[in-house]
PDB file of N, CA and C in Angstrom:
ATOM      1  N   UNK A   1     -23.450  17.064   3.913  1.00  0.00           N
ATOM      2  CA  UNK A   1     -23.420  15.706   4.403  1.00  0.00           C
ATOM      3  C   UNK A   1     -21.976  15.201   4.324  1.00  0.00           C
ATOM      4  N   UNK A   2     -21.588  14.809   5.183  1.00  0.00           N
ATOM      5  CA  UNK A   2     -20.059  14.386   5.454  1.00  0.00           C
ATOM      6  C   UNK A   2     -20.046  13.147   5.748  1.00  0.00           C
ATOM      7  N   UNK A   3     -19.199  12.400   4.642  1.00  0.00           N
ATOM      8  CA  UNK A   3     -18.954  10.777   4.131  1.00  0.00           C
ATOM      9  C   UNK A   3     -18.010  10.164   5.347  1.00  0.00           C
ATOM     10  N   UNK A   4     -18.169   9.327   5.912  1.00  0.00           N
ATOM     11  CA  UNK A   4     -17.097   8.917   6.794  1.00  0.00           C
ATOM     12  C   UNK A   4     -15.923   8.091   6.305  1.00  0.00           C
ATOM     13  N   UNK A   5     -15.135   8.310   6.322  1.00  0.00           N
ATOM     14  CA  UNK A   5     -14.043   7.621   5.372  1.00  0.00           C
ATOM     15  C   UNK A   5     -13.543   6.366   6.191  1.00  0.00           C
ATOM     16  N   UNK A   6     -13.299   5.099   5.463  1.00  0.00           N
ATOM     17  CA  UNK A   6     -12.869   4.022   6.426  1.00  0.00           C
ATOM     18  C   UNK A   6     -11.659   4.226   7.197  1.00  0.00           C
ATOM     19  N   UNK A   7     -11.750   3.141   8.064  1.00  0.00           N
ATOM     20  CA  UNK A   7     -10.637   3.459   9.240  1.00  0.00           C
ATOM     21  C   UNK A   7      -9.645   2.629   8.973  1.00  0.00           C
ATOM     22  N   UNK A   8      -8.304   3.179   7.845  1.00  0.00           N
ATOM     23  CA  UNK A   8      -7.095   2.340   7.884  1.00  0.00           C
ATOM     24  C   UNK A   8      -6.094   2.317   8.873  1.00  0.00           C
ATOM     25  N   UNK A   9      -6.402   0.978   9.623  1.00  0.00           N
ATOM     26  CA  UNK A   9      -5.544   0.822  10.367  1.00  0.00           C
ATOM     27  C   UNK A   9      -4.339  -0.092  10.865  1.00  0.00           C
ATOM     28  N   UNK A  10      -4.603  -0.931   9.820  1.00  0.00           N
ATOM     29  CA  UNK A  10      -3.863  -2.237   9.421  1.00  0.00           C
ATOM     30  C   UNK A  10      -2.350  -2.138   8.833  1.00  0.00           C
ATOM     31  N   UNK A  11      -1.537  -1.690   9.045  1.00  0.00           N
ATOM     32  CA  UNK A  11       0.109  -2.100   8.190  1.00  0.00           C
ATOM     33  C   UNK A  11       0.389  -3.085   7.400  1.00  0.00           C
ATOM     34  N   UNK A  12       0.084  -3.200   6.358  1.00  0.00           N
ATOM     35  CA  UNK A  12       0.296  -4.602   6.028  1.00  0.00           C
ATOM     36  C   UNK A  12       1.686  -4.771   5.305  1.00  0.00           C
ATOM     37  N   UNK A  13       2.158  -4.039   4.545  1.00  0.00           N
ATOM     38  CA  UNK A  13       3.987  -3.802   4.035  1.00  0.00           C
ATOM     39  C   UNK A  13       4.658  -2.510   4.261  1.00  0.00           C
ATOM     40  N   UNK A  14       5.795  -2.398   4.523  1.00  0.00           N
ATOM     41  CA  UNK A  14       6.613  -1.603   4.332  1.00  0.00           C
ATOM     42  C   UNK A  14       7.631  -0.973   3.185  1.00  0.00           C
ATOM     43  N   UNK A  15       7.618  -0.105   2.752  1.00  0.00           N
ATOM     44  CA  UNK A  15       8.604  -0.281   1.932  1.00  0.00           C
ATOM     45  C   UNK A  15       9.839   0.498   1.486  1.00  0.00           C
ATOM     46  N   UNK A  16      11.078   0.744   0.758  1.00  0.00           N
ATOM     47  CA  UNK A  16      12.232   1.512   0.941  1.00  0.00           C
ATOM     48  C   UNK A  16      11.917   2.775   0.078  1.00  0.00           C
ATOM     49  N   UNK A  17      10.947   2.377  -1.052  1.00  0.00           N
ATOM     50  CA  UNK A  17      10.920   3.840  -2.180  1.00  0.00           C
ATOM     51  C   UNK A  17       9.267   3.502  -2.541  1.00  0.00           C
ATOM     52  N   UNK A  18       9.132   5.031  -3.265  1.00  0.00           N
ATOM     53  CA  UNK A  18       7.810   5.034  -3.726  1.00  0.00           C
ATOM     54  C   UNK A  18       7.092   4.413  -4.175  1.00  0.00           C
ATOM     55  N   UNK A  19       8.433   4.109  -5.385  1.00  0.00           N
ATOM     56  CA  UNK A  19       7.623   3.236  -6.716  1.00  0.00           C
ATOM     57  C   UNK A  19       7.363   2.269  -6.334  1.00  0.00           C
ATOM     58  N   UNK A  20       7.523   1.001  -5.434  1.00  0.00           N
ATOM     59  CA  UNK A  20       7.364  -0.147  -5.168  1.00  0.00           C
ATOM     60  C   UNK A  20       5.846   0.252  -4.339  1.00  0.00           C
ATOM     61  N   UNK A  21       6.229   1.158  -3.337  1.00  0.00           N
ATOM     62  CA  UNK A  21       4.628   1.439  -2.487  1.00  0.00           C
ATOM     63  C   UNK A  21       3.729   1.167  -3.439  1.00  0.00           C
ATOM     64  N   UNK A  22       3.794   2.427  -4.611  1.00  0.00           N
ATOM     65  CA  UNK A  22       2.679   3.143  -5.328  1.00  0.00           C
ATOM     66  C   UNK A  22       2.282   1.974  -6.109  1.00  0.00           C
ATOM     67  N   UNK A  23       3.152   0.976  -6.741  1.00  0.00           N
ATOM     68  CA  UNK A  23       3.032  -0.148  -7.542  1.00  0.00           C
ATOM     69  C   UNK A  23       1.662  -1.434  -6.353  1.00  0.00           C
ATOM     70  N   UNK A  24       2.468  -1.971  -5.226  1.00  0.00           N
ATOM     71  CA  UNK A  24       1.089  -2.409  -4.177  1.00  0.00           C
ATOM     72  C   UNK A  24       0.193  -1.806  -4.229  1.00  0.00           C
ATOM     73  N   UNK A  25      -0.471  -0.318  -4.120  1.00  0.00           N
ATOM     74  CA  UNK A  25      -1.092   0.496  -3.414  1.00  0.00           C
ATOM     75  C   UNK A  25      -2.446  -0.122  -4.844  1.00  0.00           C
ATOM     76  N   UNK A  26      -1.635   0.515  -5.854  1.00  0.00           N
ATOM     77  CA  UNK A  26      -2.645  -0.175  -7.249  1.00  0.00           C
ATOM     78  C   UNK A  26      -3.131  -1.390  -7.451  1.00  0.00           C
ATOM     79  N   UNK A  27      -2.514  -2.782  -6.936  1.00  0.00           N
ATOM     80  CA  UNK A  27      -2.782  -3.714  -7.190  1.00  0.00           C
ATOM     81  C   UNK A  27      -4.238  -3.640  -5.921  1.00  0.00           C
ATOM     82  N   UNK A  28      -4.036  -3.139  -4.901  1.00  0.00           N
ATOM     83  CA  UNK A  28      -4.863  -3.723  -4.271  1.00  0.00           C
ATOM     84  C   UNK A  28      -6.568  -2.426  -4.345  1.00  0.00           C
ATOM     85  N   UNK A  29      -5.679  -1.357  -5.145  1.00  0.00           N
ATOM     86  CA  UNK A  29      -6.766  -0.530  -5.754  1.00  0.00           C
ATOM     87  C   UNK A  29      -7.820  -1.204  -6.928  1.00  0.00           C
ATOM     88  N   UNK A  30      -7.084  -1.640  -7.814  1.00  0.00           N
ATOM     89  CA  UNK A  30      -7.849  -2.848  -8.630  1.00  0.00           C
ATOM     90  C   UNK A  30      -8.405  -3.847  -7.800  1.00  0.00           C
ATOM     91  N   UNK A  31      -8.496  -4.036  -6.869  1.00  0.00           N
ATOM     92  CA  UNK A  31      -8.744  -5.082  -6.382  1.00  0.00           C
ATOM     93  C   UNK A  31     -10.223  -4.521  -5.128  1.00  0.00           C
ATOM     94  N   UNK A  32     -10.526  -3.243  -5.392  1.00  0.00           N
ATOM     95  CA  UNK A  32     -11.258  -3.099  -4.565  1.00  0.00           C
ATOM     96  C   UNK A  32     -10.908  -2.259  -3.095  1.00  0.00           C
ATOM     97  N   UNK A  33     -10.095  -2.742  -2.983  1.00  0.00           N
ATOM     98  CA  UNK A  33      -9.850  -3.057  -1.271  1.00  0.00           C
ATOM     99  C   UNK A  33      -8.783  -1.147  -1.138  1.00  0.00           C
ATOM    100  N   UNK A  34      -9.779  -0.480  -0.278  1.00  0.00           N
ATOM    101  CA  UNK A  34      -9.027   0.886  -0.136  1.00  0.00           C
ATOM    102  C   UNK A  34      -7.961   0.953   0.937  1.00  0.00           C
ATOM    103  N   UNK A  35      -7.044   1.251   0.716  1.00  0.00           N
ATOM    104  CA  UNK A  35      -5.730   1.962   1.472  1.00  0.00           C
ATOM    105  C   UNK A  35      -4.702   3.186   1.650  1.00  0.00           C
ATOM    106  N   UNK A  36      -4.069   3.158   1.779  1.00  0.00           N
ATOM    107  CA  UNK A  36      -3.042   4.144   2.056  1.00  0.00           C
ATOM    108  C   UNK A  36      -1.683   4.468   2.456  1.00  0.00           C
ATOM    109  N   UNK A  37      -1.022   5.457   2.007  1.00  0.00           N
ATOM    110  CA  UNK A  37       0.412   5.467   2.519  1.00  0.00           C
ATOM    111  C   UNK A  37       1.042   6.179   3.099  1.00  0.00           C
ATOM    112  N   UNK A  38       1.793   5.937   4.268  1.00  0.00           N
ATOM    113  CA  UNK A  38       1.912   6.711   5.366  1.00  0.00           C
ATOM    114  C   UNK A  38       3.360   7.192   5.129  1.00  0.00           C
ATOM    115  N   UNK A  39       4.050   8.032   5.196  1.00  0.00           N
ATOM    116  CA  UNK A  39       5.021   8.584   5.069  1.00  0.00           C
ATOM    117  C   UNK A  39       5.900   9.584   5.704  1.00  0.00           C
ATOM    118  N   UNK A  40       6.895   8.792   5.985  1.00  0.00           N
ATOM    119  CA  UNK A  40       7.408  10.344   7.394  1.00  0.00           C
ATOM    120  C   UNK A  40       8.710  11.100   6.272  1.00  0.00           C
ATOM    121  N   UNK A  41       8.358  11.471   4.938  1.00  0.00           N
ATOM    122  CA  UNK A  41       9.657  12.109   4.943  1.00  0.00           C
ATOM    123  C   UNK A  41       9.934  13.500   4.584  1.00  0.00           C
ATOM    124  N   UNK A  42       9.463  14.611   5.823  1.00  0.00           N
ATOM    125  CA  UNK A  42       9.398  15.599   5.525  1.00  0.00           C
ATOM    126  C   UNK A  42       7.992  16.382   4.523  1.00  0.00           C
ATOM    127  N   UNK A  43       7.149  15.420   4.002  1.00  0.00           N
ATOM    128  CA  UNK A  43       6.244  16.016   2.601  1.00  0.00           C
ATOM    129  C   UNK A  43       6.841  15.437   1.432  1.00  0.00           C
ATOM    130  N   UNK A  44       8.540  15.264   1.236  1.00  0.00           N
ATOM    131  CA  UNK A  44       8.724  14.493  -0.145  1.00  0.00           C
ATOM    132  C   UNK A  44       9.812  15.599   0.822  1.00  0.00           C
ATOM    133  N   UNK A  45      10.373  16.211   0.688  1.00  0.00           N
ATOM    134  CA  UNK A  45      11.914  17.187   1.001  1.00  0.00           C
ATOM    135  C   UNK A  45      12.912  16.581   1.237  1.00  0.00           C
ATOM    136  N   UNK A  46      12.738  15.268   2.191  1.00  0.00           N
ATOM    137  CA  UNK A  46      13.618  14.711   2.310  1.00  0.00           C
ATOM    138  C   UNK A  46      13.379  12.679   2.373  1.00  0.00           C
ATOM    139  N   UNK A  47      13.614  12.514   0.955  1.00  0.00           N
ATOM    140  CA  UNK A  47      13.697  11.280   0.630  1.00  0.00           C
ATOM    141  C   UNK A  47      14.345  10.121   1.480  1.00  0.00           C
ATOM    142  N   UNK A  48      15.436  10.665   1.534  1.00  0.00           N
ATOM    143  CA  UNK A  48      16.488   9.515   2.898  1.00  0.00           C
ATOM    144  C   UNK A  48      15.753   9.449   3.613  1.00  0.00           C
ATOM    145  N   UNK A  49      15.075   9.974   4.367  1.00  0.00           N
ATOM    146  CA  UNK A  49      14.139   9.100   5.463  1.00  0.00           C
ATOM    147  C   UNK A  49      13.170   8.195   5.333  1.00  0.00           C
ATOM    148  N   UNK A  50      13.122   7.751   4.001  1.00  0.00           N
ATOM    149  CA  UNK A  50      12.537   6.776   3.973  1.00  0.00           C
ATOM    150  C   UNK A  50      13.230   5.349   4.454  1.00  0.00           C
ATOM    151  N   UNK A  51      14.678   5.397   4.673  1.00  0.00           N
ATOM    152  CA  UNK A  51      15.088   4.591   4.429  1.00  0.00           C
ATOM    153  C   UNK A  51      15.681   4.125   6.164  1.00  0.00           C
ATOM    154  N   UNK A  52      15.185   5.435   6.798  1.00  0.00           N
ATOM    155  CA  UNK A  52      15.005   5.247   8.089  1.00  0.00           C
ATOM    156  C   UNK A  52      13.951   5.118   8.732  1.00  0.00           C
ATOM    157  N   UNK A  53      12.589   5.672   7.891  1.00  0.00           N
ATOM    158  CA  UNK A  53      11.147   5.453   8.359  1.00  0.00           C
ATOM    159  C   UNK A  53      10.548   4.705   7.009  1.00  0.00           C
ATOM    160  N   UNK A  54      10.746   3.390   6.874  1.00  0.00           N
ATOM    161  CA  UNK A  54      10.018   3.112   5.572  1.00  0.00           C
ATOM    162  C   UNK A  54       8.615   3.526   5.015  1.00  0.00           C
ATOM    163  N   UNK A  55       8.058   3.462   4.257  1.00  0.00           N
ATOM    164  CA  UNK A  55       6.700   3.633   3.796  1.00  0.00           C
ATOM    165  C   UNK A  55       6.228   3.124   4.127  1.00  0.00           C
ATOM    166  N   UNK A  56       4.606   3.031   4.871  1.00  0.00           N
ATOM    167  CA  UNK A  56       3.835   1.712   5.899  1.00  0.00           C
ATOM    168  C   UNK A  56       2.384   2.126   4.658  1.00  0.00           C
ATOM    169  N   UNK A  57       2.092   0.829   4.324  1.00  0.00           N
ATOM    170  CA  UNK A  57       0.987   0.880   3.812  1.00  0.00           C
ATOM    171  C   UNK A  57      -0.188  -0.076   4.566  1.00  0.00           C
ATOM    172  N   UNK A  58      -1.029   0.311   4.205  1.00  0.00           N
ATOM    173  CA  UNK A  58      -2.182   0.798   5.447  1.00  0.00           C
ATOM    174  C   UNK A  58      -3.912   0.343   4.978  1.00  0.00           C
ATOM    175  N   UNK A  59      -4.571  -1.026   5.317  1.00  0.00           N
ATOM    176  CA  UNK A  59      -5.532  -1.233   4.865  1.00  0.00           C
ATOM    177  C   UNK A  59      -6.123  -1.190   6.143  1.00  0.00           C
ATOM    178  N   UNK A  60      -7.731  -1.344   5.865  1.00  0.00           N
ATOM    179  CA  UNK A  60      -8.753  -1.666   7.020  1.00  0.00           C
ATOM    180  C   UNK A  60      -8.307  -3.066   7.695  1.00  0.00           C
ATOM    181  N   UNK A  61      -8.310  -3.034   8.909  1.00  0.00           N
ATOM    182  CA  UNK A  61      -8.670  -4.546   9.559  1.00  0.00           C
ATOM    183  C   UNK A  61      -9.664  -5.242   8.689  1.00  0.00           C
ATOM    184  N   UNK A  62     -10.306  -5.205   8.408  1.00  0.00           N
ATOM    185  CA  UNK A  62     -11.371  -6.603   8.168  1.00  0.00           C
ATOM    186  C   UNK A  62     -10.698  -6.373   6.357  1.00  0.00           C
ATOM    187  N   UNK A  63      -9.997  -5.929   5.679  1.00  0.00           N
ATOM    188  CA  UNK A  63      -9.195  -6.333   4.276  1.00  0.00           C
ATOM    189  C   UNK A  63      -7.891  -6.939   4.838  1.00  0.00           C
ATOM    190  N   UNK A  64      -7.356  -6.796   5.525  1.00  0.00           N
ATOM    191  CA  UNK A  64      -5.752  -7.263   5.921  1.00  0.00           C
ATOM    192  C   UNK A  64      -5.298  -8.519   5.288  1.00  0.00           C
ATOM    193  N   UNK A  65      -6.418  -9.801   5.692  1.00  0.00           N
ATOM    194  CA  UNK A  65      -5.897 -10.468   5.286  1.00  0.00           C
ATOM    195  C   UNK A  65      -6.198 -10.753   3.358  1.00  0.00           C
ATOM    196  N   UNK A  66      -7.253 -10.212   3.200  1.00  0.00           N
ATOM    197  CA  UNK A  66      -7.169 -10.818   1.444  1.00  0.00           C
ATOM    198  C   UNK A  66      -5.905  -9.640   0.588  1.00  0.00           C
ATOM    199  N   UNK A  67      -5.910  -8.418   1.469  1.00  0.00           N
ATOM    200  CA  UNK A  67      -4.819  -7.633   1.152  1.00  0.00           C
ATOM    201  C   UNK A  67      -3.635  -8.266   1.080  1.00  0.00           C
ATOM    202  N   UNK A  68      -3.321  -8.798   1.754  1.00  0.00           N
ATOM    203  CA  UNK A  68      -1.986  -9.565   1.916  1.00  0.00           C
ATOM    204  C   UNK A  68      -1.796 -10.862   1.232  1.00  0.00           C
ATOM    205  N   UNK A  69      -3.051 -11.396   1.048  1.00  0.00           N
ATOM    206  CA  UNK A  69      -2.622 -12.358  -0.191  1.00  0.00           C
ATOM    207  C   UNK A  69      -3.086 -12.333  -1.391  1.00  0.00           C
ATOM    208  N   UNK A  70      -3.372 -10.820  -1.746  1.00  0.00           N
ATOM    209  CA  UNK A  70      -2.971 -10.506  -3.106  1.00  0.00           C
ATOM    210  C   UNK A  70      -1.667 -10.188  -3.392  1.00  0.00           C
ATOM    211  N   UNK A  71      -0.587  -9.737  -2.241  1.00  0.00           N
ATOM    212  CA  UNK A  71       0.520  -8.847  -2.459  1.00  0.00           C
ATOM    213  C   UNK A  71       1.386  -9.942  -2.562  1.00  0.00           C
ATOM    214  N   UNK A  72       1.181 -11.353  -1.903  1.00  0.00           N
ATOM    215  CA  UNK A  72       1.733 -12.658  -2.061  1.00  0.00           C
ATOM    216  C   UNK A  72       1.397 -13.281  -3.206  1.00  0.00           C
ATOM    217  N   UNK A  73       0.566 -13.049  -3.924  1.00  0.00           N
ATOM    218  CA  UNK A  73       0.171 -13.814  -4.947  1.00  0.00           C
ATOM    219  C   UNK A  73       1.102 -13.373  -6.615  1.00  0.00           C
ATOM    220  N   UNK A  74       1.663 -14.671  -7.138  1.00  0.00           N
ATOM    221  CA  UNK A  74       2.258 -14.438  -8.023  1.00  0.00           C
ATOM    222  C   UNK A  74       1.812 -13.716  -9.173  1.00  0.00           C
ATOM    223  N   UNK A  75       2.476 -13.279 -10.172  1.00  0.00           N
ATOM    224  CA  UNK A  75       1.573 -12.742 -11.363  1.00  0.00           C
ATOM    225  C   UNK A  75       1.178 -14.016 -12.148  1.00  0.00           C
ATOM    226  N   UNK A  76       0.158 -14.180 -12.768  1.00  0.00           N
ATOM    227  CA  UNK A  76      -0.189 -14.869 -13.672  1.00  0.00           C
ATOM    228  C   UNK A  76       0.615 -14.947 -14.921  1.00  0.00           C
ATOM    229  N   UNK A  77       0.534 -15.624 -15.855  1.00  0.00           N
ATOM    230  CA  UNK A  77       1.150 -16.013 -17.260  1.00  0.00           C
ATOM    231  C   UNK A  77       0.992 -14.622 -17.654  1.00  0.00           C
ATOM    232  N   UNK A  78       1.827 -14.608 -18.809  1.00  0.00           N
ATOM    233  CA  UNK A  78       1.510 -13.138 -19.634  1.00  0.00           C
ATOM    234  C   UNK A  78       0.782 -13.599 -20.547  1.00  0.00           C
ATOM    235  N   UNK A  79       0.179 -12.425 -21.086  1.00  0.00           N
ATOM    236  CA  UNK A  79      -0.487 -13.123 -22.542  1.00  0.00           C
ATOM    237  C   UNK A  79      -0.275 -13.167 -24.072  1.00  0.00           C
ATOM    238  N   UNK A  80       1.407 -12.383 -23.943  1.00  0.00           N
ATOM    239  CA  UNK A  80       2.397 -12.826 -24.945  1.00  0.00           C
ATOM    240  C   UNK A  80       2.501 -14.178 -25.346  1.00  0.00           C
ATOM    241  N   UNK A  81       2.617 -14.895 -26.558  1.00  0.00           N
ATOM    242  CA  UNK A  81       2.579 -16.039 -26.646  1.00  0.00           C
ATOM    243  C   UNK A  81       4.215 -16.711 -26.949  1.00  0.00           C
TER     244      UNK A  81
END
């Protein structure tokens, strides 16, 4: 039996390096909402192209928009006192 996987097709940020992708990609993983990251640079071989093809991260149409205003949404207080 073969699961149909949703259809990400939405761009919702771009970005210059991983860590910032991979850092969104989680927030909106906690959050439910599945996505993905699209990447033209070689497999990882060649990094500089990111900086000519940024990282496009990638939700369903019907998440786009609460996706996007989680990625707008500030962090809350810490709970350091």
């Amino acid at each position: 039996m073969d699961r149909e996987l949703p259809e990400l097709n939405t761009v919702i940020r771009t970005f210059a390096n991983e860590g910032e992708a991979h850092v969104a990609q989680a927030v909106l993983d906690a959050n439910g909402i599945d996505s993905n990251l699209i990447r033209d640079d070689a497999g990882g071989m060649m990094p500089w192209l990111q900086w000519l093809h940024p990282i496009r991260l990638v939700v369903r149409e019907a998440d786009s928009i609460e996706a996007v205003e989680l990625l707008d949404t500030p962090p809350g207080p810490s709970l350091s006192p």
